[in-house]
C-alpha atoms as a PDB file:
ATOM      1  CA  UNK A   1      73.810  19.690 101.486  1.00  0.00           C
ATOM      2  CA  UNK A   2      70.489  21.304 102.753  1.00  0.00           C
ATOM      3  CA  UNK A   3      69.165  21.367 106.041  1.00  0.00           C
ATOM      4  CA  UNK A   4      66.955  18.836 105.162  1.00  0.00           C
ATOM      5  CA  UNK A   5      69.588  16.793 103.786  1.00  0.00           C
ATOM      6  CA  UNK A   6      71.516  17.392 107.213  1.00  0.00           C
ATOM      7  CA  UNK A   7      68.722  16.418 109.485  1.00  0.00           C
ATOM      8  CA  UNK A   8      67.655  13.333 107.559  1.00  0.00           C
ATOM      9  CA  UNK A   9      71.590  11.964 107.619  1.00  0.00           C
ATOM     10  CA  UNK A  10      72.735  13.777 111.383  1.00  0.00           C
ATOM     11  CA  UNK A  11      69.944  13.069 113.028  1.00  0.00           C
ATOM     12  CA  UNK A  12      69.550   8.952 113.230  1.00  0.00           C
ATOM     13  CA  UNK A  13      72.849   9.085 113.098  1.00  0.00           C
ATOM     14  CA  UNK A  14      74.280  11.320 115.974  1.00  0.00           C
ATOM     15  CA  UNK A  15      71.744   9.002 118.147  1.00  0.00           C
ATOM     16  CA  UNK A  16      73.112   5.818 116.605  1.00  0.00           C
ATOM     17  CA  UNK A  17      76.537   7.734 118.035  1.00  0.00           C
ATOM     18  CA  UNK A  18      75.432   8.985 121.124  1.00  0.00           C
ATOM     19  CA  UNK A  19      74.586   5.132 121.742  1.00  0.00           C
ATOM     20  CA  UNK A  20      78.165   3.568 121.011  1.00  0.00           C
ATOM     21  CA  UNK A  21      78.861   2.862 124.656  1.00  0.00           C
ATOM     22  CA  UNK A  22      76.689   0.766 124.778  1.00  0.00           C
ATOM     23  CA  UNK A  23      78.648  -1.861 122.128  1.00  0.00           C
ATOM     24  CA  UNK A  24      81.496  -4.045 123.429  1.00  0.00           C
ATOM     25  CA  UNK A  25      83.523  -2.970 120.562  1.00  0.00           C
ATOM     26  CA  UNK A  26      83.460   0.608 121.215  1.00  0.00           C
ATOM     27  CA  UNK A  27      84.214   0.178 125.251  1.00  0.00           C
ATOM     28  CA  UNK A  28      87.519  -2.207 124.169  1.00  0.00           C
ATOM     29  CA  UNK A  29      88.253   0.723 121.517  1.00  0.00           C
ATOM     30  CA  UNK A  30      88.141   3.419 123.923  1.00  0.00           C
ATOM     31  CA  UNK A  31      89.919   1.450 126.323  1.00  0.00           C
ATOM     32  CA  UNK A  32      92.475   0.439 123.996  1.00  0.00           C
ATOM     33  CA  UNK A  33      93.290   4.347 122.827  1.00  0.00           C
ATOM     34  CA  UNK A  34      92.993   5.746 126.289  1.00  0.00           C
ATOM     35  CA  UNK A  35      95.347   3.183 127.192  1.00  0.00           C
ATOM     36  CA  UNK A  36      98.062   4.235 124.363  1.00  0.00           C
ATOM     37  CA  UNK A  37      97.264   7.873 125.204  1.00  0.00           C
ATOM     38  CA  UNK A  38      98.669   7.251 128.653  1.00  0.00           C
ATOM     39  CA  UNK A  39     101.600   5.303 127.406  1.00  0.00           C
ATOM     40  CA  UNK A  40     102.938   8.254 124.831  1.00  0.00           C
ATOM     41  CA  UNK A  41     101.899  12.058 126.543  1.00  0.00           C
ATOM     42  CA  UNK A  42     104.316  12.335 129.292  1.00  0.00           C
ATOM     43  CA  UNK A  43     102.560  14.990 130.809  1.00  0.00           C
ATOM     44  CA  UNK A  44      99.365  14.706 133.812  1.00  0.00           C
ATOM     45  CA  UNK A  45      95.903  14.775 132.630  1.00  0.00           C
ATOM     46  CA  UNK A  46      93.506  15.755 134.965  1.00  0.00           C
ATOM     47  CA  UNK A  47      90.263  17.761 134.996  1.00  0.00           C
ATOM     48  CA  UNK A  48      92.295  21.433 134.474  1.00  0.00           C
ATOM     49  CA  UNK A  49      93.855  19.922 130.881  1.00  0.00           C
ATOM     50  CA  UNK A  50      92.570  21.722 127.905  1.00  0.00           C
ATOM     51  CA  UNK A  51      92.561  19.283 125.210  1.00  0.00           C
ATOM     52  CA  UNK A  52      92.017  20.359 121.810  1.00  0.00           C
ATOM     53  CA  UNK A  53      90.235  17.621 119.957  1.00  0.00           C
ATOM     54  CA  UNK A  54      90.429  18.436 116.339  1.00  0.00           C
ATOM     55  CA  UNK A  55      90.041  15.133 114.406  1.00  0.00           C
ATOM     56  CA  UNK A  56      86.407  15.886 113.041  1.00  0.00           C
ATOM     57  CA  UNK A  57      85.113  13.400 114.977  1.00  0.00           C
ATOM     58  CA  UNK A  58      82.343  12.684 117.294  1.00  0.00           C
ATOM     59  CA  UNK A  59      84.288  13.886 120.182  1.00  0.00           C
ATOM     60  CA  UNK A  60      83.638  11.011 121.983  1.00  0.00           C
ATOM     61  CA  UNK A  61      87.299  10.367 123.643  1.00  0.00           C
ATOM     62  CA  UNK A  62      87.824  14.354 124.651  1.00  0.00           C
ATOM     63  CA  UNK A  63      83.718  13.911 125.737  1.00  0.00           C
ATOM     64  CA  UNK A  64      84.654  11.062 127.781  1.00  0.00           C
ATOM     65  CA  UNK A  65      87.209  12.801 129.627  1.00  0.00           C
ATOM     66  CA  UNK A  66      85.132  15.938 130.796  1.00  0.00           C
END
């Protein structure tokens, strides 16, 4: 894939992304997984926690949590 290639796919896209807060589906979806993340890491999460988020994602739910 070119740059061109890139830009035509990334760029509507990443905005269609940055936008997915917006959508009921996406706020239950986040709730629901920040809910189960609670529930199974036994250890405190606060604003000092270095997450490594490498699912090759959007980084939306490490994102969310800065």
């Amino acid at each position: 894939m070119d740059k061109k290639e890139f830009d035509i796919f990334f760029k509507p896209y990443s905005k269609n992304v940055d936008n997915a807060n917006r959508y009921g589906f996406w706020k239950l979806s986040d709730a629901l997984i920040a809910q189960i993340i609670k529930d199974n890491i036994s250890i405190k999460i606060d604003e000092d926690t270095v997450i490594l988020d490498a699912g090759g994602g959007t980084g939306r739910k490490t994102a969310s949590r800065s």
